[in-house]
C-alpha atoms as a PDB file:
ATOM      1  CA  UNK A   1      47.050 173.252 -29.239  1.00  0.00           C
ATOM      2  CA  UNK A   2      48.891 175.611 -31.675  1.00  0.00           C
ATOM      3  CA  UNK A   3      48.048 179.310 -31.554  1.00  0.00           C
ATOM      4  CA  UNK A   4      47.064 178.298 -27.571  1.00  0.00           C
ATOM      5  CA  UNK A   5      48.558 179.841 -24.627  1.00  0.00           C
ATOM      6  CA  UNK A   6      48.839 179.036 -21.046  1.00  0.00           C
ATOM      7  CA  UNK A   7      50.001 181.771 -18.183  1.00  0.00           C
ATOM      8  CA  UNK A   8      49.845 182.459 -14.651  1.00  0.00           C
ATOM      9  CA  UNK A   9      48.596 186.427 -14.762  1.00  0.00           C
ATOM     10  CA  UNK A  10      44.981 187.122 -16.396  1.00  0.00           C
ATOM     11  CA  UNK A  11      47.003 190.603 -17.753  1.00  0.00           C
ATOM     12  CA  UNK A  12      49.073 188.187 -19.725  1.00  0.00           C
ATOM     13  CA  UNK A  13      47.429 186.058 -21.226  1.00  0.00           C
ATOM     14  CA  UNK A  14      50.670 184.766 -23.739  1.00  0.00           C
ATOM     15  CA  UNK A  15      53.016 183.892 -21.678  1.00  0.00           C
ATOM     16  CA  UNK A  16      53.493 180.623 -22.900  1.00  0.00           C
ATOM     17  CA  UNK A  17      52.538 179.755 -26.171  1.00  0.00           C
ATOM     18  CA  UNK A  18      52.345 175.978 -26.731  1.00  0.00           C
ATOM     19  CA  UNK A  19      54.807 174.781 -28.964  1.00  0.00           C
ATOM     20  CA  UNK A  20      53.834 174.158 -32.949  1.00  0.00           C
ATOM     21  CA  UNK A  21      52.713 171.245 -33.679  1.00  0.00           C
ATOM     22  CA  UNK A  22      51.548 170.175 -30.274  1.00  0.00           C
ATOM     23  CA  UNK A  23      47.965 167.743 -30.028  1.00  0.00           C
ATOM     24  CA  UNK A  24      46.266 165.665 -27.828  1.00  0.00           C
ATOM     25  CA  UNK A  25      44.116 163.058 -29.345  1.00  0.00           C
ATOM     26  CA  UNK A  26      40.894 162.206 -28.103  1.00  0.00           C
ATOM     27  CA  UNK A  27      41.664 159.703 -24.991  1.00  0.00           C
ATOM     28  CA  UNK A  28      44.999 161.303 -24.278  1.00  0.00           C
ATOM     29  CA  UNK A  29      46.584 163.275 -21.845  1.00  0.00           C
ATOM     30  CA  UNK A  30      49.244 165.711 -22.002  1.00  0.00           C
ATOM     31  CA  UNK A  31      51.458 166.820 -19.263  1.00  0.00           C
ATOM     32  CA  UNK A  32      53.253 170.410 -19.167  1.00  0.00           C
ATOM     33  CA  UNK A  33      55.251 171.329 -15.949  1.00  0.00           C
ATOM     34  CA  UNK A  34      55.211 175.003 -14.421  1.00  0.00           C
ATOM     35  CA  UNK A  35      58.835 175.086 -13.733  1.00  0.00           C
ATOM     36  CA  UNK A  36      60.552 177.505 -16.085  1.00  0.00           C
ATOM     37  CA  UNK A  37      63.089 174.738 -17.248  1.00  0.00           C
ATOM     38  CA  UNK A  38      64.059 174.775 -20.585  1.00  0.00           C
ATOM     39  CA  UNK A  39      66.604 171.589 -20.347  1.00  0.00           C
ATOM     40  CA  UNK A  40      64.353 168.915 -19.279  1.00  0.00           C
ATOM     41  CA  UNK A  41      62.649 166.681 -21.552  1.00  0.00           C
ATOM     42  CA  UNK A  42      59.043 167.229 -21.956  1.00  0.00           C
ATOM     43  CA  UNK A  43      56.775 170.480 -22.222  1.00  0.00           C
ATOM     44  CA  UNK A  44      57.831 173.025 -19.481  1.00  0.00           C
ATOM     45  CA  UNK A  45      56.056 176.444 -19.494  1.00  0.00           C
ATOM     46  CA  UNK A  46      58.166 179.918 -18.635  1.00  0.00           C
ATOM     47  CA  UNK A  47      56.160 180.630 -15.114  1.00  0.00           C
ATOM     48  CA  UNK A  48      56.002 178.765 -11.850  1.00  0.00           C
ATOM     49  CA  UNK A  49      52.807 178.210 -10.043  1.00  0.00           C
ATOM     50  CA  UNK A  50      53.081 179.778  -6.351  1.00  0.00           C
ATOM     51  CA  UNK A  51      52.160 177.291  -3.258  1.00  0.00           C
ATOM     52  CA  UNK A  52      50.759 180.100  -1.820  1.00  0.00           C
ATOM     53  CA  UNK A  53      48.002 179.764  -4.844  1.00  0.00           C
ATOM     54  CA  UNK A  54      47.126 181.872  -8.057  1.00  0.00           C
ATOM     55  CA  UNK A  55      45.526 181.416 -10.963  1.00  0.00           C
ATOM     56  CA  UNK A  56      46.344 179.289 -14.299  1.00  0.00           C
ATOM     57  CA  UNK A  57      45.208 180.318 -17.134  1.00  0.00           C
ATOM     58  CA  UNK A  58      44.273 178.765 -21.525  1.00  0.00           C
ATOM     59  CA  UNK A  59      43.576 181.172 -23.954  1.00  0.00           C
ATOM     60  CA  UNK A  60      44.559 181.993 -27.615  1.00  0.00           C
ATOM     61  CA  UNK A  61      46.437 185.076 -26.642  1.00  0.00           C
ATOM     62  CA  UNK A  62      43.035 187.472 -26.188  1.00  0.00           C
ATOM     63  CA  UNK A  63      40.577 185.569 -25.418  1.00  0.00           C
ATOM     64  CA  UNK A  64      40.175 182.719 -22.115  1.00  0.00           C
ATOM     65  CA  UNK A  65      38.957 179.537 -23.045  1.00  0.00           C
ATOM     66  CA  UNK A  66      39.100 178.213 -19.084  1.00  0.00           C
ATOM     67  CA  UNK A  67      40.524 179.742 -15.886  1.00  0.00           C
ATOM     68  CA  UNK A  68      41.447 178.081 -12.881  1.00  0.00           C
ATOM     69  CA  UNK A  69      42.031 179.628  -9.571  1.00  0.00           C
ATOM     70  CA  UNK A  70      43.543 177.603  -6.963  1.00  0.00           C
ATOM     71  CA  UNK A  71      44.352 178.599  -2.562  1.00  0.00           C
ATOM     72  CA  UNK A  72      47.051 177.689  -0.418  1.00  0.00           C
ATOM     73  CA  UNK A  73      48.675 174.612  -2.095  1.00  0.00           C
ATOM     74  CA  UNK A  74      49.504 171.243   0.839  1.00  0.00           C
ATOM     75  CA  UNK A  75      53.311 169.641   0.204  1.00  0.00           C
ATOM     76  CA  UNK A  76      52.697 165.725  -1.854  1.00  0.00           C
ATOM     77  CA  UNK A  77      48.796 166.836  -1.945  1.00  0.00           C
ATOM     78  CA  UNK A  78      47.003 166.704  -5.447  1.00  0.00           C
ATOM     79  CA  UNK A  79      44.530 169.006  -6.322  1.00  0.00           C
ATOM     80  CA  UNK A  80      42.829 168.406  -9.504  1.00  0.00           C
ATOM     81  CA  UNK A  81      38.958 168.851 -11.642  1.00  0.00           C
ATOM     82  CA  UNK A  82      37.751 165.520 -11.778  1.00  0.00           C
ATOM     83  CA  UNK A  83      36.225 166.220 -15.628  1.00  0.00           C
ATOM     84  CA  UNK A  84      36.261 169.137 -17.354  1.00  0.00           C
ATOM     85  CA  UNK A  85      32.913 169.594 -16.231  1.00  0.00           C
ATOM     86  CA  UNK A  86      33.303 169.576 -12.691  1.00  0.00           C
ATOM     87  CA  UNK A  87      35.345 172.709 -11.428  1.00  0.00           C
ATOM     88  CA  UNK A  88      35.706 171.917  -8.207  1.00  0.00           C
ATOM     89  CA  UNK A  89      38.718 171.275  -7.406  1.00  0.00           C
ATOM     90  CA  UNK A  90      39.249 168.204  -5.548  1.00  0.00           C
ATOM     91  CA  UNK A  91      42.048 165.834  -3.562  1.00  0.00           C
ATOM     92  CA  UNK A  92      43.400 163.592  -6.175  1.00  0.00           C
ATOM     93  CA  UNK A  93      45.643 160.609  -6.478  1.00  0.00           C
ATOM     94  CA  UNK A  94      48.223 162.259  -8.668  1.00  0.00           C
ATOM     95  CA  UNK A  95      47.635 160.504 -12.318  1.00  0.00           C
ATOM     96  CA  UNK A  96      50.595 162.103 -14.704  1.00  0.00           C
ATOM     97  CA  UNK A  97      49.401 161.380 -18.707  1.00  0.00           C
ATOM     98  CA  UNK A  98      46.183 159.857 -17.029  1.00  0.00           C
ATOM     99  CA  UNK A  99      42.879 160.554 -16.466  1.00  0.00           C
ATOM    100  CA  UNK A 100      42.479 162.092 -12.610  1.00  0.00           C
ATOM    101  CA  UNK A 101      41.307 160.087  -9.942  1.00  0.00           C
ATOM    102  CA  UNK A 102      39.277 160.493  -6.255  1.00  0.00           C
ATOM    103  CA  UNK A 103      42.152 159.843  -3.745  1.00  0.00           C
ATOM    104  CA  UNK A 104      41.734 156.801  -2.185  1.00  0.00           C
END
């Protein structure tokens, strides 16, 4: 993920550059939290996602490589793509560093 972004504004689109160095393997998950914390452990971008929705997005600085645009966010409700071919979002049983899942 070096030289990859993510942000919460499509007008800036390098907010938050990933930081050198950083990979996910095939099979793995990675987990980075929208919290602008920079003394927990762990990947935390500079922006915080709204409740009241917005957008999230990945690109290399100029160009998007995927968008997602979320509504009115539920408290303790997960909201997730089931693949990354599906993007409809959907009610998930939250799955940190895992693969999503349907909520049962």
């Amino acid at each position: 993920l070096t030289g990859l972004y993510l942000s919460d504004r499509d007008n800036d689109l390098s907010k938050w550059r990933f930081p050198e160095g950083t990979m996910i393997k095939a099979g793995q998950y990675l987990v980075v939290w929208a919290d602008e914390s920079d003394s927990e452990k762990g990947l935390h971008a500079n922006f915080k996602l709204s409740k009241s929705g917005e957008v999230i997005v990945l690109s290399n600085g100029n160009i998007v490589i995927d968008r997602l645009e979320f509504g009115m966010q539920a408290t303790d409700i997960s909201l997730g793509r089931l693949n990354s071919k599906d993007g409809e979002l959907r009610r998930l049983t939250p799955t940190p560093a895992a693969a999503n899942e349907l909520l049962k």
